[in-house]
Protein backbone atom coordinates (compact mmCIF):
# COMPACT_ATOMS: atom_id res chain seq x y z
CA UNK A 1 15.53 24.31 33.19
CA UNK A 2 12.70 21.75 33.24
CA UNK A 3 11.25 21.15 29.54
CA UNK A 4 7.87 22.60 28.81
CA UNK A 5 5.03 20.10 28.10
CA UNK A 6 3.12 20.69 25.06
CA UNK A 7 -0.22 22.85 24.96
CA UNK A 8 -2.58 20.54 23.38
CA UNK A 9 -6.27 20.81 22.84
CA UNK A 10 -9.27 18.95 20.42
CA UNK A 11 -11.46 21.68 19.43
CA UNK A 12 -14.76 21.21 17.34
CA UNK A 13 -15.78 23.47 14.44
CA UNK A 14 -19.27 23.52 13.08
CA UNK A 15 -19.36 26.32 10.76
CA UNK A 16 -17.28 28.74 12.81
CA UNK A 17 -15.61 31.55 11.03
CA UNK A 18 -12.81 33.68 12.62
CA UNK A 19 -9.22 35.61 11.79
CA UNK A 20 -6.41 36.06 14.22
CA UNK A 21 -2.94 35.84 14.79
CA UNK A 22 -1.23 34.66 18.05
CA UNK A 23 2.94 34.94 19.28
CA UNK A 24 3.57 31.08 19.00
CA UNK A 25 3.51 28.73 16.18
CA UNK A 26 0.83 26.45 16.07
CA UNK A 27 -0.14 22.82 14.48
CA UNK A 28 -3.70 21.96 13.16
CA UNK A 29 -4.18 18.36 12.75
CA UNK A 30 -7.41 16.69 11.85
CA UNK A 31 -9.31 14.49 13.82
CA UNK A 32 -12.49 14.29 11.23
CA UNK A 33 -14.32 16.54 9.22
CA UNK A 34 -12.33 19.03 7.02
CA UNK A 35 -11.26 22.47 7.60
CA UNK A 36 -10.75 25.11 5.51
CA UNK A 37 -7.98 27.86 6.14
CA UNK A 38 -6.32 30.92 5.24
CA UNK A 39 -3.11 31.45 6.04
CA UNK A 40 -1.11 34.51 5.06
CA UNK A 41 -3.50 34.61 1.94
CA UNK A 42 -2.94 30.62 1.12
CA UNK A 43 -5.76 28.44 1.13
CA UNK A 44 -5.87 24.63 1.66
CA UNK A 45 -8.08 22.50 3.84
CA UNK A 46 -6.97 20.57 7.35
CA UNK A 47 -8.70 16.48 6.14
CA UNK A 48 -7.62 13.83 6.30
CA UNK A 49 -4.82 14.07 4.15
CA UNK A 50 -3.05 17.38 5.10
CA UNK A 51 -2.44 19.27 8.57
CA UNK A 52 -1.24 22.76 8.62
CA UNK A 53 1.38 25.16 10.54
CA UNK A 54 0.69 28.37 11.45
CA UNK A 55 3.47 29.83 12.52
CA UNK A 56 3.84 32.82 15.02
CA UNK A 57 2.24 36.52 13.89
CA UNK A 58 0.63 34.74 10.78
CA UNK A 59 -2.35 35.90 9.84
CA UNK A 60 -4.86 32.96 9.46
CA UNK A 61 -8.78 32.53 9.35
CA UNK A 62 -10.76 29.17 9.35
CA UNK A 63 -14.38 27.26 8.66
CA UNK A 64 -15.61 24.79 10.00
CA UNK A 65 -17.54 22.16 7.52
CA UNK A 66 -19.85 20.36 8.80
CA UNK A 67 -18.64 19.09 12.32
CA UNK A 68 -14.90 19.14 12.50
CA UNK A 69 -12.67 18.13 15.06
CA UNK A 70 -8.80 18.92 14.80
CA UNK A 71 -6.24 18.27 17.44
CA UNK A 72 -4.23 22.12 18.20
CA UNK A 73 -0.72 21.92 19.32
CA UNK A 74 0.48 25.19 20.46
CA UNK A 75 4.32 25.25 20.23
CA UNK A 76 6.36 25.40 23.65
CA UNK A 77 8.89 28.12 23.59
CA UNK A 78 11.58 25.51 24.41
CA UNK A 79 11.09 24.09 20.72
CA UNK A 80 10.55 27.18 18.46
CA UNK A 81 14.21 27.52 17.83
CA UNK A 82 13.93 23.73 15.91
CA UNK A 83 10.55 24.31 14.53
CA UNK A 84 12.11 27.80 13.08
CA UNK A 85 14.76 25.94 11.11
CA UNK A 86 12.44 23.58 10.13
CA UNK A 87 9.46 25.87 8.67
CA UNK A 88 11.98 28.00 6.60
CA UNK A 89 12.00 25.01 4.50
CA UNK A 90 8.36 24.18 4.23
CA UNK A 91 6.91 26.54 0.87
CA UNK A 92 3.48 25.88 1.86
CA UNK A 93 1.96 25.86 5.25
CA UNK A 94 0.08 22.77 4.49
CA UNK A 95 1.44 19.51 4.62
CA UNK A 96 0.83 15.84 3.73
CA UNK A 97 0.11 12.97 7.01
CA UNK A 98 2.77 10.46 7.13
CA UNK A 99 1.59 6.88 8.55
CA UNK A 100 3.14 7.97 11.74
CA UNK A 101 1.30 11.14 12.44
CA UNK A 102 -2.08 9.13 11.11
CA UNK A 103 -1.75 6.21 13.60
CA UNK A 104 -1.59 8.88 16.26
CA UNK A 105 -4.52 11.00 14.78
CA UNK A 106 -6.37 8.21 14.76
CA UNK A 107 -5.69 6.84 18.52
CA UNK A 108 -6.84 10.31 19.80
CA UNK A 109 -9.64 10.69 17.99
CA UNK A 110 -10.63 7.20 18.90
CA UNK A 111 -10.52 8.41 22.46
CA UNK A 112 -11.93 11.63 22.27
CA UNK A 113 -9.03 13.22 24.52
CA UNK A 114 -5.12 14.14 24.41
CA UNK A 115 -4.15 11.78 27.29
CA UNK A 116 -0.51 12.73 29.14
CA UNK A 117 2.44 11.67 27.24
CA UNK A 118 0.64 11.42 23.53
CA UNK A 119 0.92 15.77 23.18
CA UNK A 120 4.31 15.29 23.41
CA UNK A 121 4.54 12.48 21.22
CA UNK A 122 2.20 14.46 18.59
CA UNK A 123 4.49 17.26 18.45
CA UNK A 124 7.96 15.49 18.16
CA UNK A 125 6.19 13.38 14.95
CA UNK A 126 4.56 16.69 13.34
CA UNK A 127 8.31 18.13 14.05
CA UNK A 128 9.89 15.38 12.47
CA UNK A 129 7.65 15.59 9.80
CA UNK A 130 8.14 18.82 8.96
CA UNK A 131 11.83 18.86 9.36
CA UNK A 132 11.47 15.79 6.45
CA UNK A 133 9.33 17.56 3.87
CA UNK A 134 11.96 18.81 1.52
CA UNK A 135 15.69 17.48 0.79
CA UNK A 136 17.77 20.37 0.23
CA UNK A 137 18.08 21.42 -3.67
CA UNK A 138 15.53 19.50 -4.17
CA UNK A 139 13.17 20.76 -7.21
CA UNK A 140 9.55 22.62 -6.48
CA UNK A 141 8.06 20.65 -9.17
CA UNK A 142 8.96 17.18 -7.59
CA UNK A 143 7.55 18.55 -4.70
CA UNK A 144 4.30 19.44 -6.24
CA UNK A 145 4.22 15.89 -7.93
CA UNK A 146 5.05 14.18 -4.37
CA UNK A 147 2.54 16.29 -2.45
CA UNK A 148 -0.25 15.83 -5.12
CA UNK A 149 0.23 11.92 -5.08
CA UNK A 150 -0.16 12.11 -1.51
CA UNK A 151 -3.28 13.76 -1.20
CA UNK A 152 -4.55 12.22 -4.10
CA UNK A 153 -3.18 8.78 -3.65
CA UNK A 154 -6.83 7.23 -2.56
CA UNK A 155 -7.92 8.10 -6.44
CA UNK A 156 -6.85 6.62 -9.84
CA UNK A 157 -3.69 8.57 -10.83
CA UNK A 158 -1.82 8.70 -14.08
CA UNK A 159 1.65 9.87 -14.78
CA UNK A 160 0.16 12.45 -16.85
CA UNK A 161 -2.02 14.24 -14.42
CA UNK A 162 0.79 13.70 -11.93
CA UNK A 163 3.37 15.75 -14.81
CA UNK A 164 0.39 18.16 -14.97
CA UNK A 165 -0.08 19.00 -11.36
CA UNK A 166 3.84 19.28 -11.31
CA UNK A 167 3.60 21.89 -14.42
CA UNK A 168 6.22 19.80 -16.06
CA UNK A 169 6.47 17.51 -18.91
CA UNK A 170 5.89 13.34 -18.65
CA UNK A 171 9.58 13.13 -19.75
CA UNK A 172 10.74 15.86 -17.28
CA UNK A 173 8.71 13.79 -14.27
CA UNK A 174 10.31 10.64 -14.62
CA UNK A 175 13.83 12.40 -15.40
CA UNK A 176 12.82 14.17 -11.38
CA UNK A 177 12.08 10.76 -10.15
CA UNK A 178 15.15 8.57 -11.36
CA UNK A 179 17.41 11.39 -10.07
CA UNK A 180 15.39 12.44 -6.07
CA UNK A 181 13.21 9.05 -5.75
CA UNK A 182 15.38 6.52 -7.16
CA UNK A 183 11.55 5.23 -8.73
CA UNK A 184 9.70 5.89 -11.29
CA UNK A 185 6.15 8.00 -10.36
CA UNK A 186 3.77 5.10 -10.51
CA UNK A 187 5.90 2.80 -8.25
CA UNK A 188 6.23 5.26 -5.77
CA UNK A 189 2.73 5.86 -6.35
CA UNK A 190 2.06 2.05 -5.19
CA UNK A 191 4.89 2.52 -2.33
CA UNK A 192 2.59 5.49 -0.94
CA UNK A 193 -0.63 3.17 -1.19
CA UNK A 194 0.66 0.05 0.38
CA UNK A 195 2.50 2.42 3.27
CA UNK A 196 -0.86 3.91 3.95
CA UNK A 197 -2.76 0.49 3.87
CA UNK A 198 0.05 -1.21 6.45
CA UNK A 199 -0.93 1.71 8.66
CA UNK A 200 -4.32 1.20 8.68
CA UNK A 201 -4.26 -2.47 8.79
CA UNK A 202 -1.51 -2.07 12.09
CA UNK A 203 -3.51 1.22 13.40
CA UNK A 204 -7.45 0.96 12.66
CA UNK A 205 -10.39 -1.76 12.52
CA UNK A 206 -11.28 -0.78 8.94
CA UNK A 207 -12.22 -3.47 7.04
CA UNK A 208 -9.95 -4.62 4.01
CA UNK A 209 -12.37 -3.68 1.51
CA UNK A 210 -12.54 -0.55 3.13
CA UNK A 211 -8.55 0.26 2.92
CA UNK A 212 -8.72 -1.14 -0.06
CA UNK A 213 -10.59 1.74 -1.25
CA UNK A 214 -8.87 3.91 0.77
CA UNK A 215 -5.97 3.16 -0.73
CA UNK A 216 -6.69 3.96 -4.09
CA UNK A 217 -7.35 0.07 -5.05
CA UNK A 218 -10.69 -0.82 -7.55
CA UNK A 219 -11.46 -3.99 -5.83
CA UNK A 220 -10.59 -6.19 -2.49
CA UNK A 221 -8.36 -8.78 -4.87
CA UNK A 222 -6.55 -6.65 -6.85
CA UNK A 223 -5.55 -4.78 -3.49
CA UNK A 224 -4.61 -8.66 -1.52
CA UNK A 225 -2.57 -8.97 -5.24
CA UNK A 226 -0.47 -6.07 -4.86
CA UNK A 227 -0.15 -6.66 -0.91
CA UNK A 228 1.00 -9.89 -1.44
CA UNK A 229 3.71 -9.32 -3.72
CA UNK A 230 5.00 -6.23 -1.97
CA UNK A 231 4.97 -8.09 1.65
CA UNK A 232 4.57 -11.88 1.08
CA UNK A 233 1.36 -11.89 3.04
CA UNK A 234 -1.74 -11.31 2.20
CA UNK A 235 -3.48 -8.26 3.96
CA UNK A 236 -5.52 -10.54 6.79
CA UNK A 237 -2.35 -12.51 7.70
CA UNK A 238 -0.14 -9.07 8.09
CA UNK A 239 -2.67 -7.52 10.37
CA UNK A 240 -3.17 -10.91 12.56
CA UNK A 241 0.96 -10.28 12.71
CA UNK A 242 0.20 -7.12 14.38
CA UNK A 243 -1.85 -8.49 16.79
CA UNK A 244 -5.63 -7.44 15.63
């Protein structure tokens, strides 16, 4: 049987409304801009943080804001059995980028075009993604904490507001942490920041004061600080290393 390619597409929203449902499961994976979405009555947004899976005979409706790009992967027949088995574990159709599936985000947009091979490539890391999101047993409210400190990582965070979006006590956070993480909240907090700022040192032309920013970081030195200690280079030496 040869192996269907994946049905991939960049379409542009600029204030488009619309609700449908199709027979496949879909990805929605932002390019720029920010969409907002409905799916089977949950709302979220497609940015630059999140993407979302719609998966087959859901209900979903979208606007565009502004001018929005997003990349659509339509799901090949060939993998719905894997992505089934995968999404029965995912509580909330919208999910935080990894590094991985932001590198790639970011090549395509750069190019303006899904070039052969990198569809493919999308889909296995959204897959592999997905199929990551949630240990088994693991607790909703360390999920909640984990998937608000990713898509808030870029702003100042305490452990409190991190316990709060959790709906769980300070002592009850770290107690989740020591036990799934094997860290307490703000060190993995710093682990998400530096893995996002290696990424876009490796994967953009972003200046360092802009990922420093990005990255959740009040100043340039206090960023090259942190970077040093975690890597042993300073955040211009690791990207020569990668060859920009």
């Amino acid at each position: 049987m040869t192996e269907e390619k994946t049905r991939t597409v960049i379409r542009r929203y600029r204030g488009d409304v619309a609700n449908h449902t199709h027979d496949h499961h879909q990805f929605v994976l932002p390019l720029r801009g920010a969409l907002e979405m409905d799916i089977q009555g949950r709302g979220g947004f497609v940015d630059d943080a999140r993407a979302a899976l719609v998966t087959a005979e859901d209900a979903h409706a979208f606007l565009g804001r502004g001018e929005t790009h997003c990349a659509i992967l339509d799901v090949p027949a060939d993998q719905s059995e894997a992505l089934d088995q995968a999404a029965e574990r995912l509580r909330d159709p919208f999910f935080t980028i990894d590094p991985a599936l932001h590198h790639l985000l970011r090549y395509v947009d750069a190019r303006g075009q899904i070039e052969p091979g990198v569809g493919n490539l999308l889909m296995a890391t959204a897959l592999d993604r997905i199929a990551g999101d949630a240990p088994p047993g693991e607790p909703r409210q360390l999920r909640r904490a984990l998937t608000y400190m990713e898509a808030r990582s870029h702003h100042p965070l305490t452990v409190a507001e991190i316990a709060d979006a959790a709906a769980v006590s300070e002592r009850t956070l770290y107690s989740l942490f020591e036990r799934w993480v094997g860290a307490a909240p703000m060190a993995h907090l710093a682990e998400i920041r530096m893995r996002r700022a290696r990424a876009a040192l490796s994967g953009t032309d972003l200046s360092i004061t802009e990922i420093a920013s990005a990255a959740g970081f009040s100043d340039q030195a206090s960023f090259s600080r942190a970077f040093k200690r975690q890597t042993g280079q300073t955040p211009a030496a690791y990207r020569r290393g990668q060859g920009l």
